[in-house]
N, C-alpha and C. Protein backbone atom coordinates (compact mmCIF):
# COMPACT_ATOMS: atom_id res chain seq x y z
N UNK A 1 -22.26 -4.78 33.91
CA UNK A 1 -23.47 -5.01 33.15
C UNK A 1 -24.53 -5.56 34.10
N UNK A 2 -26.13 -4.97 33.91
CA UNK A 2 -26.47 -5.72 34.82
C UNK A 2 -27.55 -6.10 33.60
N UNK A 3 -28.88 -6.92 34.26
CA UNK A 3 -29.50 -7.61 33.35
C UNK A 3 -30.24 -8.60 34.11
N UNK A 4 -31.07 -8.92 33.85
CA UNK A 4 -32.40 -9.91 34.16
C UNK A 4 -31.68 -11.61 34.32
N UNK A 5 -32.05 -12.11 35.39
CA UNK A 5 -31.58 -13.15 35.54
C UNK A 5 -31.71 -14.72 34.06
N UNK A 6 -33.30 -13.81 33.34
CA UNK A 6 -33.01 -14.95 32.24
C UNK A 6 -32.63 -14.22 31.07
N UNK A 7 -32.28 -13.14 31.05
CA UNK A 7 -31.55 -12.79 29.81
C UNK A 7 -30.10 -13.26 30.08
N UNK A 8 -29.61 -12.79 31.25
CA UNK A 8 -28.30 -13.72 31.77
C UNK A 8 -28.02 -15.15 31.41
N UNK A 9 -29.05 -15.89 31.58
CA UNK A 9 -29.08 -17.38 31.26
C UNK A 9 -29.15 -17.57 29.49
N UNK A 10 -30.02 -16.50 29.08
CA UNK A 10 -29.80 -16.75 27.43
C UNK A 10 -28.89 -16.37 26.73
N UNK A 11 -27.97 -15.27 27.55
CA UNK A 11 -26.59 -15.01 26.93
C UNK A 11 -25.67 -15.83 26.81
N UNK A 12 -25.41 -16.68 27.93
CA UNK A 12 -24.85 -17.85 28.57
C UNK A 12 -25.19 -18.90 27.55
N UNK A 13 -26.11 -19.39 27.38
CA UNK A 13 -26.47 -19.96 26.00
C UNK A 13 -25.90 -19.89 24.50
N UNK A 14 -26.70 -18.83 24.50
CA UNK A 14 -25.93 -17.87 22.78
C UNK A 14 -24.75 -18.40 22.82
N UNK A 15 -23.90 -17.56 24.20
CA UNK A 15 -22.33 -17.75 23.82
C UNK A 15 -21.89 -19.30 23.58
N UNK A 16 -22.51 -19.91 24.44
CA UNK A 16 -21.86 -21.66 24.52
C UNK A 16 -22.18 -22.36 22.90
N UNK A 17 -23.44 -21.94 22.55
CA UNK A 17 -23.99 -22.37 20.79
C UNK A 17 -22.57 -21.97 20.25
N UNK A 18 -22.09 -20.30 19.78
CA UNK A 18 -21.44 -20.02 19.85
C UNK A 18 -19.88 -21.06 19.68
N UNK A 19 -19.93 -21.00 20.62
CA UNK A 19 -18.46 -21.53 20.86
C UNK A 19 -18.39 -22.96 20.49
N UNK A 20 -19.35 -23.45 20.63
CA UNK A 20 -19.56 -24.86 19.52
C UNK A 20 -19.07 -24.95 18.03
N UNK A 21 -19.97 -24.18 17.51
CA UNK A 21 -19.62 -23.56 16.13
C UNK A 21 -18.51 -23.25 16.09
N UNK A 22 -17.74 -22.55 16.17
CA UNK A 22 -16.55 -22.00 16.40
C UNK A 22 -15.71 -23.23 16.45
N UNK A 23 -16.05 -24.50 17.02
CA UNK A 23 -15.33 -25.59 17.34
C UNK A 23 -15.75 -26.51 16.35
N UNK A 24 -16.55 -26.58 15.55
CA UNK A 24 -16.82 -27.49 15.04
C UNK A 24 -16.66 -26.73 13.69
N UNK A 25 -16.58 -25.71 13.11
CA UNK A 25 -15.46 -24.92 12.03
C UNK A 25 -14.36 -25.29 12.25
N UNK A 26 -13.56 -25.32 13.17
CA UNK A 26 -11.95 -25.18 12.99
C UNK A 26 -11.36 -27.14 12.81
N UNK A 27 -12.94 -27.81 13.81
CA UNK A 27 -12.55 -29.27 13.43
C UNK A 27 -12.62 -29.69 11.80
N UNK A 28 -13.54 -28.80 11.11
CA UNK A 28 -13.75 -28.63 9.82
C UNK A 28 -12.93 -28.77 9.02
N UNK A 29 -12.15 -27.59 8.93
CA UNK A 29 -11.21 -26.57 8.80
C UNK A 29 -9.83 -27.80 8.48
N UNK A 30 -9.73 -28.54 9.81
CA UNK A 30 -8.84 -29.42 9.95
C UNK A 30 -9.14 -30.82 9.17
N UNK A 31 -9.94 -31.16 8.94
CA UNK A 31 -10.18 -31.81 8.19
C UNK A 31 -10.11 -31.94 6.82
N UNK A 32 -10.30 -30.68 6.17
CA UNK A 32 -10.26 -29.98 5.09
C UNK A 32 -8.67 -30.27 4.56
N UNK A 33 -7.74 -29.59 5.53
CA UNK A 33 -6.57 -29.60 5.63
C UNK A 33 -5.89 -31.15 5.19
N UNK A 34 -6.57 -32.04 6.01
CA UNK A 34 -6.12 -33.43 6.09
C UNK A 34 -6.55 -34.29 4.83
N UNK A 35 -7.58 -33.81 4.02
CA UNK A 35 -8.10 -34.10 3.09
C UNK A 35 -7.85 -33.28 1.48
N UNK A 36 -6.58 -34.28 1.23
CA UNK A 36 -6.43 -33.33 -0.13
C UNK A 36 -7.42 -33.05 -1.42
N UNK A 37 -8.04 -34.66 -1.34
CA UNK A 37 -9.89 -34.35 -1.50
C UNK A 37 -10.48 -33.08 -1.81
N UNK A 38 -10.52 -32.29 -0.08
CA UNK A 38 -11.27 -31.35 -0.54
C UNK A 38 -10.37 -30.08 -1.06
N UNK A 39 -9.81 -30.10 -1.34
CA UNK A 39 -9.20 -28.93 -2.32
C UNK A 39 -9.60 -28.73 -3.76
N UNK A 40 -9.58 -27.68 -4.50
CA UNK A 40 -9.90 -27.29 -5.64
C UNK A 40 -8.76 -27.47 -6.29
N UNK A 41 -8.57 -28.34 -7.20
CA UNK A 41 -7.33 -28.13 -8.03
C UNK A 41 -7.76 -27.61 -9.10
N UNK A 42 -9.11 -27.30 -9.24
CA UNK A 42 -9.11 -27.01 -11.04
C UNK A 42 -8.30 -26.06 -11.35
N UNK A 43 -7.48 -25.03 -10.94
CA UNK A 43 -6.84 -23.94 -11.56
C UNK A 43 -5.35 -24.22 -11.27
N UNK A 44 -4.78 -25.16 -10.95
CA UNK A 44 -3.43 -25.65 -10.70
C UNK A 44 -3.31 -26.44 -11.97
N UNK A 45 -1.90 -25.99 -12.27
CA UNK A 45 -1.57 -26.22 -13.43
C UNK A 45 -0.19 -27.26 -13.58
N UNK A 46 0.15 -28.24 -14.34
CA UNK A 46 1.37 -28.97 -13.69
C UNK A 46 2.77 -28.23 -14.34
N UNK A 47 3.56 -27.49 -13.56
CA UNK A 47 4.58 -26.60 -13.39
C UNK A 47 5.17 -26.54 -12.16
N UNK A 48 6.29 -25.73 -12.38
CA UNK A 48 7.23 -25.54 -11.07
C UNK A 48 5.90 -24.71 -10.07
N UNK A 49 5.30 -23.49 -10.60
CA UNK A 49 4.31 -22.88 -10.18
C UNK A 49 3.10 -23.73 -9.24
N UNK A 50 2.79 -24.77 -9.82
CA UNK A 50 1.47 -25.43 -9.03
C UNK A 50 2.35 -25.53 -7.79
N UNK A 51 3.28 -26.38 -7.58
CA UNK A 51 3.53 -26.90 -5.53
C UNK A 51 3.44 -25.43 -5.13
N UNK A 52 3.89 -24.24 -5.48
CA UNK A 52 4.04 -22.96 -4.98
C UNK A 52 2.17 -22.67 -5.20
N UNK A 53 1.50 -22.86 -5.42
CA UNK A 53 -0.05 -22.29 -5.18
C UNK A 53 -0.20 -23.45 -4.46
N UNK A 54 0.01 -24.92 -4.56
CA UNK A 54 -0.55 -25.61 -3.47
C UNK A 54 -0.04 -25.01 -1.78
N UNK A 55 1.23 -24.87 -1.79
CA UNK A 55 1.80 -24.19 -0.65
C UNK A 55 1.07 -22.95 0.04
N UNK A 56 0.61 -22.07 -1.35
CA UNK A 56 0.13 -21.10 -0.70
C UNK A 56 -1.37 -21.58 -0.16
N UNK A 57 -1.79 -22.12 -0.45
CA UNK A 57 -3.39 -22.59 -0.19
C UNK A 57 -3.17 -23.12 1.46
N UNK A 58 -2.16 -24.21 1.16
CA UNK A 58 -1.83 -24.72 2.23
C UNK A 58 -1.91 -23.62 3.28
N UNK A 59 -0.90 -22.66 3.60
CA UNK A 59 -0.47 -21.75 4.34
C UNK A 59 -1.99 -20.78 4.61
N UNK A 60 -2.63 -20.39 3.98
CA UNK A 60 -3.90 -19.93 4.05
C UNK A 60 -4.55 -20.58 4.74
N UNK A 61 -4.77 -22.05 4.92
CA UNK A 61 -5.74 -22.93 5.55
C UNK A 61 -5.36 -22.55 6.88
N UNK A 62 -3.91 -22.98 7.32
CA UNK A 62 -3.30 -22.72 8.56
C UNK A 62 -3.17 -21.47 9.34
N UNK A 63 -3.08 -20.89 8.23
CA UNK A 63 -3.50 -19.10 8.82
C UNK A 63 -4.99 -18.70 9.39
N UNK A 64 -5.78 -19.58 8.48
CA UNK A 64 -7.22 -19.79 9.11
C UNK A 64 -7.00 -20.20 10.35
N UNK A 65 -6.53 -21.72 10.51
CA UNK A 65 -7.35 -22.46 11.54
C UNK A 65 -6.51 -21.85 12.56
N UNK A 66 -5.49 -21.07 12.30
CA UNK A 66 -4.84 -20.52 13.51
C UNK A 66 -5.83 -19.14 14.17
N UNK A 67 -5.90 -18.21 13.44
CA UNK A 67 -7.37 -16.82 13.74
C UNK A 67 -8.66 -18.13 14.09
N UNK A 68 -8.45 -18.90 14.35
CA UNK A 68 -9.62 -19.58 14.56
C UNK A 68 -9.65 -20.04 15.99
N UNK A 69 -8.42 -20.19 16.24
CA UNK A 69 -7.70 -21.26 17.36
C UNK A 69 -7.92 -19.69 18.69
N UNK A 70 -7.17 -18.70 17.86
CA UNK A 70 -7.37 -17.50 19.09
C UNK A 70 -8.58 -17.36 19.20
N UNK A 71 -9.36 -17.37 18.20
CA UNK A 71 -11.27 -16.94 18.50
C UNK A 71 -11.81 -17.67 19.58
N UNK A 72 -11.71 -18.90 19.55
CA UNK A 72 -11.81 -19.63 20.60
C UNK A 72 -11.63 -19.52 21.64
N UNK A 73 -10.27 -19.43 21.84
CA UNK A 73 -9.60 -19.23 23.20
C UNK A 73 -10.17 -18.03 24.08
N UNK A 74 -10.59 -16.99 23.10
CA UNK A 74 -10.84 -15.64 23.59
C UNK A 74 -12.41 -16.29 23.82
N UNK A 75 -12.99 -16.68 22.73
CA UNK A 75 -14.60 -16.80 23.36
C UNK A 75 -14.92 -17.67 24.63
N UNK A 76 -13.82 -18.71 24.61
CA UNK A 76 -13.79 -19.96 26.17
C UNK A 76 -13.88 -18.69 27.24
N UNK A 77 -12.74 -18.12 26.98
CA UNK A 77 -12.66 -17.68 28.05
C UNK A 77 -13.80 -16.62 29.14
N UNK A 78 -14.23 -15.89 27.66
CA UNK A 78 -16.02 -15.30 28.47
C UNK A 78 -16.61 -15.88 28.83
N UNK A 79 -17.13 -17.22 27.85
CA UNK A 79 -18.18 -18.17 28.37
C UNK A 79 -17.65 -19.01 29.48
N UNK A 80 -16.06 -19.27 29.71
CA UNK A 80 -16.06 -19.74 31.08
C UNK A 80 -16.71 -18.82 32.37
N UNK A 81 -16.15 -17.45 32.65
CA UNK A 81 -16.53 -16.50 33.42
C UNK A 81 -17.92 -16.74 33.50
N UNK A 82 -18.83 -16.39 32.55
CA UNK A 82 -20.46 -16.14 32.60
C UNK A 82 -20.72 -17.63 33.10
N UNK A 83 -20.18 -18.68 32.58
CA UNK A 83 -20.95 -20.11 33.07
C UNK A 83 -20.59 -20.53 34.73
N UNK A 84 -19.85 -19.65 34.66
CA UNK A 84 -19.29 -20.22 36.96
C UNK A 84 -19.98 -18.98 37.41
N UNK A 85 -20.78 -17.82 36.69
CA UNK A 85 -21.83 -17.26 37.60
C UNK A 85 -23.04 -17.04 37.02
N UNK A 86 -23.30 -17.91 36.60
CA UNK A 86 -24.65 -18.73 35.65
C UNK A 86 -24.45 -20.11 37.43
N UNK A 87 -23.63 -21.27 37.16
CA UNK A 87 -23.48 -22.20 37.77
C UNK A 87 -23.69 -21.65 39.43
N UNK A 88 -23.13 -20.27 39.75
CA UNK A 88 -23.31 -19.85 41.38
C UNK A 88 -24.60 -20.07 41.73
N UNK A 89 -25.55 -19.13 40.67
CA UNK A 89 -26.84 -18.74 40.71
C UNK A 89 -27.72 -19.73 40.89
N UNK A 90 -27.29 -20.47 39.76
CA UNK A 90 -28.26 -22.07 39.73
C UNK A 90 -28.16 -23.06 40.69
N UNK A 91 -26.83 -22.99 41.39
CA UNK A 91 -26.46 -23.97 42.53
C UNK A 91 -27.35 -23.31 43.77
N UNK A 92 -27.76 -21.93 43.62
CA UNK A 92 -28.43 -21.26 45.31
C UNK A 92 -30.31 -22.61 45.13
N UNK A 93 -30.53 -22.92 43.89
CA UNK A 93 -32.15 -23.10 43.92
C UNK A 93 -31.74 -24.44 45.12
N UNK A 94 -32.79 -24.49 45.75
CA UNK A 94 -32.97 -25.53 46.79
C UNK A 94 -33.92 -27.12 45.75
N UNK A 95 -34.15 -27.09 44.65
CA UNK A 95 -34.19 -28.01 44.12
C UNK A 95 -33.81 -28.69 42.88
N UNK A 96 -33.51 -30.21 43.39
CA UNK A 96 -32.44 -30.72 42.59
C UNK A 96 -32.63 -30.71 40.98
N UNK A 97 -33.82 -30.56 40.63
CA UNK A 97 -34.67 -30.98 39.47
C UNK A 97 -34.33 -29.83 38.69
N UNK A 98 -34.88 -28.30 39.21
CA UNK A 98 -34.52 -27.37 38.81
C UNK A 98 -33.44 -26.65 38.37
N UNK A 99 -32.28 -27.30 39.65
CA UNK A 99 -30.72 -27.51 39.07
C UNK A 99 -30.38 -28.01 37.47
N UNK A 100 -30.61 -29.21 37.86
CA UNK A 100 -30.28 -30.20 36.45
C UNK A 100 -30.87 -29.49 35.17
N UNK A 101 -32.12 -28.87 35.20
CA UNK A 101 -32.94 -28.72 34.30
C UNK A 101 -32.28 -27.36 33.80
N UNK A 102 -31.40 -26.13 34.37
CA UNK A 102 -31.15 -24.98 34.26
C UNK A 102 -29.62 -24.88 33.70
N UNK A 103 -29.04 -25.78 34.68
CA UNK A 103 -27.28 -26.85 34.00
C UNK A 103 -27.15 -26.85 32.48
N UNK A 104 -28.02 -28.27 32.62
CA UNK A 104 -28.04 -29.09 31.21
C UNK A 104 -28.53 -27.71 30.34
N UNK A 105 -29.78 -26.95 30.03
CA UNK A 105 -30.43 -26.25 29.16
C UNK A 105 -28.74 -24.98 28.83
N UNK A 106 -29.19 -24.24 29.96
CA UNK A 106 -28.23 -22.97 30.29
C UNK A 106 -26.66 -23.53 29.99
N UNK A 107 -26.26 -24.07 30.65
CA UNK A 107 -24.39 -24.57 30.72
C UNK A 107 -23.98 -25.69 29.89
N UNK A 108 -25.21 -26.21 29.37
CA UNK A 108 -24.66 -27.71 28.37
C UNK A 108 -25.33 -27.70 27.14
N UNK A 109 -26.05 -26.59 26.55
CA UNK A 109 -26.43 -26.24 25.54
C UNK A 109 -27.62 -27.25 25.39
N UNK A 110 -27.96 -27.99 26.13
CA UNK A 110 -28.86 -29.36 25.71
C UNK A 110 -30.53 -28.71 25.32
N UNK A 111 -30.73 -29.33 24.43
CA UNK A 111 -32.62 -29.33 23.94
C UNK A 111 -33.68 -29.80 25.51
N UNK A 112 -34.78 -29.15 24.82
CA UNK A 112 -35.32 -29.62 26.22
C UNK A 112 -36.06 -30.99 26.00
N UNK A 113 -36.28 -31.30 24.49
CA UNK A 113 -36.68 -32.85 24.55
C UNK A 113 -35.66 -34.00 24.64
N UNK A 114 -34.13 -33.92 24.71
CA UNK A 114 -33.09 -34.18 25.37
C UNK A 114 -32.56 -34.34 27.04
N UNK A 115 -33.06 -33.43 27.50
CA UNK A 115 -33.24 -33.18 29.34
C UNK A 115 -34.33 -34.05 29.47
N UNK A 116 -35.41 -33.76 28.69
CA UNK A 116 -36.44 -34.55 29.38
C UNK A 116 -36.02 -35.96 29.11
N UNK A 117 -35.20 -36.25 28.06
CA UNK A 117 -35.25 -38.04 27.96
C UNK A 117 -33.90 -38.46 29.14
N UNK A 118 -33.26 -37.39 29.23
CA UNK A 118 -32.27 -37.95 30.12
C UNK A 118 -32.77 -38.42 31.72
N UNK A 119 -33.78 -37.10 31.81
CA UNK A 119 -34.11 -37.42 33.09
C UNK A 119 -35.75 -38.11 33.53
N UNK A 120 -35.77 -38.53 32.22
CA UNK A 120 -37.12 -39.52 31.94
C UNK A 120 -38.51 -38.68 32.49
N UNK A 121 -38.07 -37.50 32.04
CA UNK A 121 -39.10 -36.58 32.50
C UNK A 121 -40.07 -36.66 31.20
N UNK A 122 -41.17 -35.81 31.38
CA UNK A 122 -41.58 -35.56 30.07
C UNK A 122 -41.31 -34.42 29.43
N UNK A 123 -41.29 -33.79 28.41
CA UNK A 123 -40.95 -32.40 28.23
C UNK A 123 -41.51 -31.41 28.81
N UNK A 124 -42.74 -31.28 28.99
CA UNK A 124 -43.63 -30.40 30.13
C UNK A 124 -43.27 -30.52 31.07
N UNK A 125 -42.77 -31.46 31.78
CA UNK A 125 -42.00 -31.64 33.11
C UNK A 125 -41.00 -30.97 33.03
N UNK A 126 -40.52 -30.96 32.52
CA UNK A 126 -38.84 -30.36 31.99
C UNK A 126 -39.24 -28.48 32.39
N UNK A 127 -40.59 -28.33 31.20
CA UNK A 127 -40.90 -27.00 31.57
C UNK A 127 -40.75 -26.41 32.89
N UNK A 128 -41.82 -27.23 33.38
CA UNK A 128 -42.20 -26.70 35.07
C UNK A 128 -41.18 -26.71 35.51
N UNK A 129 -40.36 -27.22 36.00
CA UNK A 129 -38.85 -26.70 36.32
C UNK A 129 -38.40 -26.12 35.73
N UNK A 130 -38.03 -25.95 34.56
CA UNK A 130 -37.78 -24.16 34.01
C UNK A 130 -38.10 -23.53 34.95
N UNK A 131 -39.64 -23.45 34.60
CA UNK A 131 -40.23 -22.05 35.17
C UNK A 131 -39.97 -21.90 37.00
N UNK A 132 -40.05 -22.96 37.23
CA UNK A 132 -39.83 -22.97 38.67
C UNK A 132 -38.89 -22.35 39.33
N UNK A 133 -37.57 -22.79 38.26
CA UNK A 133 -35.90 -22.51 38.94
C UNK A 133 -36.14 -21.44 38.92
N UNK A 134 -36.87 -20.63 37.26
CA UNK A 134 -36.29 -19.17 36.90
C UNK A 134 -36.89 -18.06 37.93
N UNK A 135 -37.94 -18.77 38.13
CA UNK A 135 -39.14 -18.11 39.31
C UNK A 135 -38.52 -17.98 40.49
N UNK A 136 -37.99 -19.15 41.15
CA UNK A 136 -37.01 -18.69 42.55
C UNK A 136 -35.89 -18.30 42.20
N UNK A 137 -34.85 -18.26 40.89
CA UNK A 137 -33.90 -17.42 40.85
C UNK A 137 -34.39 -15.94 40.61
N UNK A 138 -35.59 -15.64 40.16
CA UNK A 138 -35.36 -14.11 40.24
C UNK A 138 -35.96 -13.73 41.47
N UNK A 139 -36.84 -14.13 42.48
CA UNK A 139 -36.98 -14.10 43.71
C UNK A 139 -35.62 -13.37 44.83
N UNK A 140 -34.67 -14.83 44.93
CA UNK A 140 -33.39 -14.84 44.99
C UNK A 140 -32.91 -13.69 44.61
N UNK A 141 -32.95 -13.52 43.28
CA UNK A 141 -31.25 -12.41 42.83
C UNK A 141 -32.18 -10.88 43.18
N UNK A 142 -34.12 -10.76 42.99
CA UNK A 142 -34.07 -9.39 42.49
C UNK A 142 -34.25 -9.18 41.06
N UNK A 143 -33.93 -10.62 40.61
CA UNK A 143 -34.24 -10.31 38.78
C UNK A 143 -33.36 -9.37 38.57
N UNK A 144 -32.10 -9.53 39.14
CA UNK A 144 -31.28 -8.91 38.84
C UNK A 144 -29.40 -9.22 38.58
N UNK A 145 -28.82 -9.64 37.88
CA UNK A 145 -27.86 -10.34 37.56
C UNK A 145 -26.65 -9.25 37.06
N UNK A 146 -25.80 -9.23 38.33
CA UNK A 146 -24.73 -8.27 37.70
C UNK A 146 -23.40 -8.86 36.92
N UNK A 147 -23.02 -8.29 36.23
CA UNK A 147 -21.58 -9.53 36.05
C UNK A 147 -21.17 -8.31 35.17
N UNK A 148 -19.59 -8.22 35.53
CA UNK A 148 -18.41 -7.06 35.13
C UNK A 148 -18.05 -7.97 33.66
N UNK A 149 -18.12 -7.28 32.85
CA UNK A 149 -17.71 -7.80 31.23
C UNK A 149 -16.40 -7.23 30.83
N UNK A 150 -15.40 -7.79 31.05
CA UNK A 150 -14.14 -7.17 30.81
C UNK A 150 -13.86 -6.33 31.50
N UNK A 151 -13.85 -6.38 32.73
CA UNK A 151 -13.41 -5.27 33.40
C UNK A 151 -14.51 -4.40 33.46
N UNK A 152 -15.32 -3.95 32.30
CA UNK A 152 -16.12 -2.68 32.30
C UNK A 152 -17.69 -3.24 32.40
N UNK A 153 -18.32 -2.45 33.13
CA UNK A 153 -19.72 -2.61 33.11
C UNK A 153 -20.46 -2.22 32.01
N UNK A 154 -21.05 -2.89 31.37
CA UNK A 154 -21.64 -2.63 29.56
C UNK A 154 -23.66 -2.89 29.92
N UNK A 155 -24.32 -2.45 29.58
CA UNK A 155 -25.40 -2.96 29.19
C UNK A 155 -25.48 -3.69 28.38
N UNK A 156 -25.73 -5.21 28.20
CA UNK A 156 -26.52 -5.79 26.93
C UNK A 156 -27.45 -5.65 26.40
């Protein structure tokens, strides 16, 4: 696949949002589980039958958070790949500011009025390094960002 060095960086993004979600469903999920609370009993009835629908509910939850558990694993594992050549790219800029600012945004999902308080920047500050990094990374690459997607080369 090849692709523009900041569409690269916004994919890299997407996916990490992404995979948050994904993580913060299944912590859900588990919670849900742990909380007999949140269950619906209105249609359980007291019989030999109800523990056998609580069971099945049960078993459903777990069947979830398990298809949940592989989703994950499978999505880590892209967004690891794309974020160590997201991280190559961003490590070539020769400044430190622009680093941090491309890291945190791109690889740590962070807001940019967040970067800026971390690094007591102002948010416009924050910008100009954006633009700066993205400006000498496409310099650098060519504005051009290849990366093999499963083996196969895909256009995004």
């Amino acid at each position: 696949m090849t692709v523009t060095v900041k569409d690269f960086l916004k994919d890299v993004y997407k996916q990490g949002v992404y995979l948050r979600t994904l993580k913060t469903t299944k912590e859900k999920l588990l919670e849900d589980i742990a909380s007999p609370k949140a269950m619906a009993y209105d249609d359980v009835k007291v019989d030999s039958s109800a523990q056998s629908d609580l069971s099945d509910k049960l078993l459903q939850i777990y069947a979830e958070r398990d298809r949940l558990s592989d989703k994950i694993l499978k999505a880590m594992a892209e967004v690891l790949k794309r974020k160590k050549k997201a991280m190559e790219l961003i490590n070539q800029l020769a400044s430190y500011e622009e680093r941090v600012v491309l890291m945190e945004h791109y690889l740590n999902c962070r807001e940019w009025e967040e970067i800026a308080q971390t690094m007591s920047y102002s948010v416009s500050r924050v910008y100009f390094y954006h633009g700066m990094g993205l400006q000498e990374l496409r310099m650098l690459t060519g504005d051009v960002v290849v990366f093999e997607d499963s083996g196969e080369d895909k256009r995004q």
